[in-house]
C-alpha atoms as a PDB file:
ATOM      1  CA  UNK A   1     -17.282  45.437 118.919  1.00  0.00           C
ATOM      2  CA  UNK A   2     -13.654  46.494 118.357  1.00  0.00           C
ATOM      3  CA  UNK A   3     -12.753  50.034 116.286  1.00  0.00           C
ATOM      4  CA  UNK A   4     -13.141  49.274 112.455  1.00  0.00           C
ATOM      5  CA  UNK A   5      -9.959  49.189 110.652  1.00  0.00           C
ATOM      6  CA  UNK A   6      -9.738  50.890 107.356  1.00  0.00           C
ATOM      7  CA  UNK A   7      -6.297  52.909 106.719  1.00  0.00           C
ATOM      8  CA  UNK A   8      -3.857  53.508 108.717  1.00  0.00           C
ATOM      9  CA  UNK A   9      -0.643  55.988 108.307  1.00  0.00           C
ATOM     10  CA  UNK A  10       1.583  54.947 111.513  1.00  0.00           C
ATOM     11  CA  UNK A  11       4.920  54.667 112.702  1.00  0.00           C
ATOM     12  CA  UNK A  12       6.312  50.929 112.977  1.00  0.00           C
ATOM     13  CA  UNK A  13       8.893  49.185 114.763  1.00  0.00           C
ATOM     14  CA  UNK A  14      10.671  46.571 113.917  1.00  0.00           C
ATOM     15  CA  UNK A  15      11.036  43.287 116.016  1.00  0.00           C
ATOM     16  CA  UNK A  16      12.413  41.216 113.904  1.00  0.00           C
ATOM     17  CA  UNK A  17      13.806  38.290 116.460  1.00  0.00           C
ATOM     18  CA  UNK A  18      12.068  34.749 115.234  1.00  0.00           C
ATOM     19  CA  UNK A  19       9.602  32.506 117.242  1.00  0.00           C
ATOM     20  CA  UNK A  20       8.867  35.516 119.791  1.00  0.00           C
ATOM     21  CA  UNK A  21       6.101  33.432 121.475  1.00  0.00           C
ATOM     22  CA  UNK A  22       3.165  34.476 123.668  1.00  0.00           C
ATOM     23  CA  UNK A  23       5.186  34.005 126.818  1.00  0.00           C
ATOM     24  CA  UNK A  24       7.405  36.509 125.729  1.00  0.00           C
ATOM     25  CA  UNK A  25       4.684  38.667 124.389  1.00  0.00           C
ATOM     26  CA  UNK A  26       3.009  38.609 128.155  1.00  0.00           C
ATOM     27  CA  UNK A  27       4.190  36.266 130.993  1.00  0.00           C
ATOM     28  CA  UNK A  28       1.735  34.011 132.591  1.00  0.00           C
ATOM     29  CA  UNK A  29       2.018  35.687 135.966  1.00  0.00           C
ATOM     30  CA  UNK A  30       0.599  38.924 134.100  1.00  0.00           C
ATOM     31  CA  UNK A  31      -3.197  37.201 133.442  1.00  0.00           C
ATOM     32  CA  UNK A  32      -3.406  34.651 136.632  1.00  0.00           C
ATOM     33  CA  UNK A  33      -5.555  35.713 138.649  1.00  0.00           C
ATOM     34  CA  UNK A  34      -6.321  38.891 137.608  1.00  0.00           C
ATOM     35  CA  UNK A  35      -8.774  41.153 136.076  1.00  0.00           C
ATOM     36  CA  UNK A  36      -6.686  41.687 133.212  1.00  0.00           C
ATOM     37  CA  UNK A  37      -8.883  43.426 130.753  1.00  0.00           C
ATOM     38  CA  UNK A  38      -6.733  47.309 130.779  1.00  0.00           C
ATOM     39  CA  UNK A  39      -4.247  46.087 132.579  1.00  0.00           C
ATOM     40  CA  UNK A  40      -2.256  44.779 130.269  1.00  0.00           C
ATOM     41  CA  UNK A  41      -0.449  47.378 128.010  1.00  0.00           C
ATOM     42  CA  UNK A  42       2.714  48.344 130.535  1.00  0.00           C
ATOM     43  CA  UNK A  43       3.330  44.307 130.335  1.00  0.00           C
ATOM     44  CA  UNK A  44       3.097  43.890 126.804  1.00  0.00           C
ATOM     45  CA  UNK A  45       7.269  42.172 126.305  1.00  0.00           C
ATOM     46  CA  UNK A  46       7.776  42.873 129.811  1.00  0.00           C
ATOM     47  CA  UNK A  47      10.641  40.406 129.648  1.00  0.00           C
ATOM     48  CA  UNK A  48      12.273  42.924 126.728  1.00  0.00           C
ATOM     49  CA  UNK A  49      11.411  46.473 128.233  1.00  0.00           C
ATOM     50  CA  UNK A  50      12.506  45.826 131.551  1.00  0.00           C
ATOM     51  CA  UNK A  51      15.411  45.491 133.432  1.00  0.00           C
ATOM     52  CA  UNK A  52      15.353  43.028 136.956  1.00  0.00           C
ATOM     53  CA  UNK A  53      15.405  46.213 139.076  1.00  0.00           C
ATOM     54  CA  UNK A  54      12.201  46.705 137.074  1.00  0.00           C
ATOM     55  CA  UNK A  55      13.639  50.261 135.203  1.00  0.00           C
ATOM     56  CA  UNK A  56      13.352  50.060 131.324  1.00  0.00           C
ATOM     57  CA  UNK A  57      15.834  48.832 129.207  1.00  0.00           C
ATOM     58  CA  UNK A  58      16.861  51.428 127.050  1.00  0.00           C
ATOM     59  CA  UNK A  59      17.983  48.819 124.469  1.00  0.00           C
ATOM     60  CA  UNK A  60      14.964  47.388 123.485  1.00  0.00           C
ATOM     61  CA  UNK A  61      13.129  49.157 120.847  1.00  0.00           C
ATOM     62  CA  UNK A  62       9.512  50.102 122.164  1.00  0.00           C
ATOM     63  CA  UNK A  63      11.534  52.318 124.712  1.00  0.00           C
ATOM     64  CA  UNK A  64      13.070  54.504 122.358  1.00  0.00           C
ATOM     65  CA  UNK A  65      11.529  57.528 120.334  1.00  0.00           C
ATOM     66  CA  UNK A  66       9.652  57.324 118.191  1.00  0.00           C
ATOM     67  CA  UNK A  67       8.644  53.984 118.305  1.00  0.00           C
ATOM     68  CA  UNK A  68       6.657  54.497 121.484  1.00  0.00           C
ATOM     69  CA  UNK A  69       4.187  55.507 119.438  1.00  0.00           C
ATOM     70  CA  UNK A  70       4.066  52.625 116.989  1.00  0.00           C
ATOM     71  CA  UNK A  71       0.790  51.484 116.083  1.00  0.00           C
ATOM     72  CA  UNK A  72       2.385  48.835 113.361  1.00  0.00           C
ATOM     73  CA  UNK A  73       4.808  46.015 114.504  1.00  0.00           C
ATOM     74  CA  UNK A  74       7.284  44.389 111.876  1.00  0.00           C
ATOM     75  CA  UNK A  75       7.726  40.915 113.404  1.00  0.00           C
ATOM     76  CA  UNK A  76      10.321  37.808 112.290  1.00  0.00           C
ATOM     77  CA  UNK A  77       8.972  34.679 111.167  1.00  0.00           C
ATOM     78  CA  UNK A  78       6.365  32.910 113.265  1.00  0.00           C
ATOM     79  CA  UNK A  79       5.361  35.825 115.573  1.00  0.00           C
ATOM     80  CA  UNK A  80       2.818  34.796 118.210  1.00  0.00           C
ATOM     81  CA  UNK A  81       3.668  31.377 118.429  1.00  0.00           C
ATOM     82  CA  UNK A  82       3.372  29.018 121.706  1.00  0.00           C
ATOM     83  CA  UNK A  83       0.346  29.197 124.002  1.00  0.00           C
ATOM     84  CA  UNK A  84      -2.444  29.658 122.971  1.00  0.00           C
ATOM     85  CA  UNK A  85      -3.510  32.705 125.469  1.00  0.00           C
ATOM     86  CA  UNK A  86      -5.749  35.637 123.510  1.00  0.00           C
ATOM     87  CA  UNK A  87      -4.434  37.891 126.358  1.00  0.00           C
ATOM     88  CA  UNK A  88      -1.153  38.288 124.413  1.00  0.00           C
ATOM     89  CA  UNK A  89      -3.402  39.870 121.459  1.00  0.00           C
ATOM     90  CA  UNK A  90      -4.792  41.820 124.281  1.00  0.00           C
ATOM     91  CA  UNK A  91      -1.825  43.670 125.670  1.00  0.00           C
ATOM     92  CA  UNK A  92      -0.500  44.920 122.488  1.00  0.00           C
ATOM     93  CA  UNK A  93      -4.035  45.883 121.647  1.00  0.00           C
ATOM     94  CA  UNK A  94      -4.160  48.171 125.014  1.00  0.00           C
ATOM     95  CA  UNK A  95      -0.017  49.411 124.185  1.00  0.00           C
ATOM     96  CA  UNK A  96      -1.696  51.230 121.051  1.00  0.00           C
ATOM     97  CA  UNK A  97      -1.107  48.688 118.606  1.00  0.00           C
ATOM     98  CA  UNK A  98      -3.406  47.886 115.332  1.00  0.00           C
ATOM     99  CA  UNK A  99      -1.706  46.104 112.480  1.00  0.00           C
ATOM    100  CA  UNK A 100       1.634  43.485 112.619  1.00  0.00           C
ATOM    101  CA  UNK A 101       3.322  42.879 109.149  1.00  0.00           C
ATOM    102  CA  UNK A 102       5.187  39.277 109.128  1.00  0.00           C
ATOM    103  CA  UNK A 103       6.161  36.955 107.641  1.00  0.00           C
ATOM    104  CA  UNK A 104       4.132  34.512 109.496  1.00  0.00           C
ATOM    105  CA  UNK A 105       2.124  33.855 112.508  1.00  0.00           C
ATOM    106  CA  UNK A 106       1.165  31.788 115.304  1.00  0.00           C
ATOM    107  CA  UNK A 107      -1.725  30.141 114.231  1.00  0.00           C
ATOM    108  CA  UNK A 108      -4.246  30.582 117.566  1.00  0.00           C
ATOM    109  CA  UNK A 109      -2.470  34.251 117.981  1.00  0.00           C
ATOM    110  CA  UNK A 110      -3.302  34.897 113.777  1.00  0.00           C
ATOM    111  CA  UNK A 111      -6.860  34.355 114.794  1.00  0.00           C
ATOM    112  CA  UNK A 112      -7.047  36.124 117.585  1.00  0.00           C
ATOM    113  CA  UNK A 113      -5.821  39.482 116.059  1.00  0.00           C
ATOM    114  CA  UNK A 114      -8.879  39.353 114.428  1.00  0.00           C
ATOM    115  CA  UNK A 115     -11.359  38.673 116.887  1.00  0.00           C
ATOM    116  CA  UNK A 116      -9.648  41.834 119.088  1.00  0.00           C
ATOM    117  CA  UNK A 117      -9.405  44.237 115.799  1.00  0.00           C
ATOM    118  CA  UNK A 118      -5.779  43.889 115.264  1.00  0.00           C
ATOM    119  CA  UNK A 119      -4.577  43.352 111.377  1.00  0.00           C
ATOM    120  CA  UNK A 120      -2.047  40.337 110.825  1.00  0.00           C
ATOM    121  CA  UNK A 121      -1.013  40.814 107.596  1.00  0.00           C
ATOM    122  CA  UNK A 122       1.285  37.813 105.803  1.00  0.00           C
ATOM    123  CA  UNK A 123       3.763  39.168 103.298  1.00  0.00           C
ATOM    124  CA  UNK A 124       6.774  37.759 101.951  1.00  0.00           C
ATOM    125  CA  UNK A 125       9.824  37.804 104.155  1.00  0.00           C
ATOM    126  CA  UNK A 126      11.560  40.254 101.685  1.00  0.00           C
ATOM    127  CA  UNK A 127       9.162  42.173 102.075  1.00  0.00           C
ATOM    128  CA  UNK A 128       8.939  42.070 105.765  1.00  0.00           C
ATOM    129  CA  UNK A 129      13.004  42.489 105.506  1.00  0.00           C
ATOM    130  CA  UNK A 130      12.462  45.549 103.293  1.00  0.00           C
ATOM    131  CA  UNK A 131      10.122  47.671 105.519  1.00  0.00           C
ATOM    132  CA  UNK A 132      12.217  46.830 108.748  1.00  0.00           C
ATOM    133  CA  UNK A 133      15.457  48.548 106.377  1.00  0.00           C
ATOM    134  CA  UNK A 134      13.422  51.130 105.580  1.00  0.00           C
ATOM    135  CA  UNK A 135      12.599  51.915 108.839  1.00  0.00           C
ATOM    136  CA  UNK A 136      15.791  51.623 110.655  1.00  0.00           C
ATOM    137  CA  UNK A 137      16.985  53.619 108.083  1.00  0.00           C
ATOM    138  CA  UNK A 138      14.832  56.511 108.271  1.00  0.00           C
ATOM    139  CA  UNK A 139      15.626  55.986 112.409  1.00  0.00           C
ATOM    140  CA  UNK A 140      11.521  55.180 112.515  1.00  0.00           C
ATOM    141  CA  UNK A 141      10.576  58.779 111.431  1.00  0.00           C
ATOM    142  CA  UNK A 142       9.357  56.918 108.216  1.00  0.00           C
ATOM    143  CA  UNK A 143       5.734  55.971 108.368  1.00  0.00           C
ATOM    144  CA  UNK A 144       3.826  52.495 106.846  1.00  0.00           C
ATOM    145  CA  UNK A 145       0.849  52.781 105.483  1.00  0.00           C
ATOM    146  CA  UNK A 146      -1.569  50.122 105.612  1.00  0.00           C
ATOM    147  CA  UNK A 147      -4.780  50.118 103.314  1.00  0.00           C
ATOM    148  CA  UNK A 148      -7.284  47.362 103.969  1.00  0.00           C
ATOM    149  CA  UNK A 149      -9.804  48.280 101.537  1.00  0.00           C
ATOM    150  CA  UNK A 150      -7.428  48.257  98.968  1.00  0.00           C
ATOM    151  CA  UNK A 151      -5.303  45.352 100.323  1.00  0.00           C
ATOM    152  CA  UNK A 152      -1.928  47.476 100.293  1.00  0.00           C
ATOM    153  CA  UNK A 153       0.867  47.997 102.423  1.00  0.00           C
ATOM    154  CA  UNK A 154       2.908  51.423 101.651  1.00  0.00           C
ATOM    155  CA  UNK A 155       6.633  51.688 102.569  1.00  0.00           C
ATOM    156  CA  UNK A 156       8.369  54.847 103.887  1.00  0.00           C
ATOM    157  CA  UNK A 157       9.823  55.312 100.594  1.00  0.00           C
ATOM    158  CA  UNK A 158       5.904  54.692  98.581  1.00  0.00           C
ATOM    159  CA  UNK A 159       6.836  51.395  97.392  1.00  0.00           C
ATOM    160  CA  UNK A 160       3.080  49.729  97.424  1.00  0.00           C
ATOM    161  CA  UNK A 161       2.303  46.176  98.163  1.00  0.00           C
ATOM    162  CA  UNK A 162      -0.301  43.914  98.214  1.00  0.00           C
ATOM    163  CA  UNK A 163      -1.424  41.060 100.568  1.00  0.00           C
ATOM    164  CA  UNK A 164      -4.076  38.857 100.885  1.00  0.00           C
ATOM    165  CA  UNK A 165      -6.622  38.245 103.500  1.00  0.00           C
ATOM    166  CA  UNK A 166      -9.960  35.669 104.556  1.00  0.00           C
ATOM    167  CA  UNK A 167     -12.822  37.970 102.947  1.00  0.00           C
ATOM    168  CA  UNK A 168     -14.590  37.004 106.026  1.00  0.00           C
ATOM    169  CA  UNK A 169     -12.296  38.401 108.284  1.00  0.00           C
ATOM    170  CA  UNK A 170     -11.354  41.565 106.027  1.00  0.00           C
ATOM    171  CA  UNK A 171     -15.254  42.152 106.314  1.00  0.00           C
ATOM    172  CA  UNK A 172     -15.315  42.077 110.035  1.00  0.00           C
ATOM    173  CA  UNK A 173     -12.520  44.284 110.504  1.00  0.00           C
ATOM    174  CA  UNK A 174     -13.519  46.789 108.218  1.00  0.00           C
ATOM    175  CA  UNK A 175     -16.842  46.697 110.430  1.00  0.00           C
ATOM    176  CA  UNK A 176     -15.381  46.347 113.894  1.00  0.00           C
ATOM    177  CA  UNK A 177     -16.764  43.229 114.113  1.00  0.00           C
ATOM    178  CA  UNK A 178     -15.542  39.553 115.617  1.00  0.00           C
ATOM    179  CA  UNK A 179     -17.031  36.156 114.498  1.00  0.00           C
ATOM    180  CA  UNK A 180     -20.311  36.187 116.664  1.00  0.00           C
ATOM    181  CA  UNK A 181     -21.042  39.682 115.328  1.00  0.00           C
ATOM    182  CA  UNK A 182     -20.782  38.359 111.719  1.00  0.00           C
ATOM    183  CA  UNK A 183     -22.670  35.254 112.338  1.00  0.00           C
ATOM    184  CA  UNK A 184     -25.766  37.251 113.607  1.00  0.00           C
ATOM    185  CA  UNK A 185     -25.968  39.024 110.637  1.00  0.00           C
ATOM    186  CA  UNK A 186     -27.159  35.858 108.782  1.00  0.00           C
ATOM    187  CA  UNK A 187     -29.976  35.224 111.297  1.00  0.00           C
ATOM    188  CA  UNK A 188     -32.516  35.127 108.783  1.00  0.00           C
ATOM    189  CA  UNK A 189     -30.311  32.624 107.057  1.00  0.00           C
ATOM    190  CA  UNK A 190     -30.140  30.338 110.059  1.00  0.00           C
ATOM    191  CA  UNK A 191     -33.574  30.181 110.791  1.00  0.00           C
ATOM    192  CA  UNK A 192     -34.446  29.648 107.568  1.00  0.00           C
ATOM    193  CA  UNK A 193     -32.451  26.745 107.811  1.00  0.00           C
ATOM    194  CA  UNK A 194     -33.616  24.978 111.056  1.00  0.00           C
ATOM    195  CA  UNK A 195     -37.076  25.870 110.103  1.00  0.00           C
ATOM    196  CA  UNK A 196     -36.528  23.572 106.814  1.00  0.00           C
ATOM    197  CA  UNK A 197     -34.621  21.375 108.251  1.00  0.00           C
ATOM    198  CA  UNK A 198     -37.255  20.825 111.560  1.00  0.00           C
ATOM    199  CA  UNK A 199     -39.320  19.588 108.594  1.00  0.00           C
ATOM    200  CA  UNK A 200     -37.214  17.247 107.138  1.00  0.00           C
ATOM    201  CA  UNK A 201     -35.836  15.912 109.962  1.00  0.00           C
ATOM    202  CA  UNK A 202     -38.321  16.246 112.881  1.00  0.00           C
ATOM    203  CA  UNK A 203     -36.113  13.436 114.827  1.00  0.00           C
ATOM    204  CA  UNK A 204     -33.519  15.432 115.052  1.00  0.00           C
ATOM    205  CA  UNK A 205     -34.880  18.374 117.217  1.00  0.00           C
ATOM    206  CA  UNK A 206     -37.165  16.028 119.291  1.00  0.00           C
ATOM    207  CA  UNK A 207     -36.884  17.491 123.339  1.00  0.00           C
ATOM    208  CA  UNK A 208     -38.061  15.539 125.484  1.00  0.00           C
ATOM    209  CA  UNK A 209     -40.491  17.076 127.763  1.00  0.00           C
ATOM    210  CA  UNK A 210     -38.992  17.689 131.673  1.00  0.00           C
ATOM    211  CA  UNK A 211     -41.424  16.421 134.131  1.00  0.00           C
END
């Protein structure tokens, strides 16, 4: 079960480059052959924080205050895209993050947010463009606000907005739970189901008998 998601009141930073894909988001050498789960977190854009002598690069944004302790990326179009690897979901998961507003999202990375307790949220890009002003603006002292009971995202300034989301998935996050959690809770439902449908179609669940 991940942490349930209801409000959140965070700094955010803004990375606002287009098609950052999951090989940027966490190399492939980071999750071969390794036990990754923890691990992850000091690799998350390892590529963009450090320098080849391995120091950080003071240029790139999650190395500057106070956007270390950003719990809400602003991402350019098609964020997550590429690979399909949920460990990219993972590492910004273990750097401290919990909601990404963009414009849009890898598909496979999209759905994996969700089943790791992270909130995509899909907004117009004006909007993304907006916050990431307001931010840069305020030099990242300015906080987001993100409301997923009420479906609202609050800029620095209080201008609201509203985005839409799977009720499905809203559900599970505001629960802390993934797909197989949710699923479960209809038990009753599936039995109900194969029990009528054993009836009506004994053929179907015929096993044959090992010796």
């Amino acid at each position: 079960m991940a942490k349930p998601f209801t409000k959140l009141t965070a700094i955010a930073a803004p990375i606002m480059r287009t098609n950052i894909d999951t090989d940027v988001i966490i190399r492939i050498e980071r999750i071969v052959g390794n036990s990754v789960r923890g691990t992850l977190g000091k690799w998350a854009f390892g590529s963009l924080r450090y320098l080849p002598d391995g120091s950080e690069n003071p240029e790139f944004i999650l190395n500057r205050e106070p956007y270390r302790q950003a719990e809400i990326l602003i991402t350019g179009p098609n964020f997550g895209c590429g690979s399909s690897r949920e460990a990219a979901v993972w590492s910004l998961q273990e750097m401290g993050i919990r909601a990404i507003i963009g414009s849009g999202f890898g598909d496979i990375f999209f759905a994996n947010c969700f089943q790791n307790g992270i909130l995509p949220i899909v907004v117009d890009k004006e909007i993304v463009d907006g916050l990431a002003a307001e931010v840069e603006n305020t030099q990242g002292s300015g906080r987001i606000g993100v409301d997923l009971q009420e479906q609202t995202i609050t800029s620095p300034s209080g201008e609201r907005h509203s985005f839409e989301i799977d009720p499905r998935r809203r559900a599970g996050l505001l629960e802390g739970l993934d797909e197989i959690a949710l699923t479960l809770r209809r038990e009753p439902e599936i039995q109900a189901f194969q029990a009528s449908d054993r009836a009506e179609r004994p053929w179907i669940h015929f096993a044959r008998k090992s010796a």
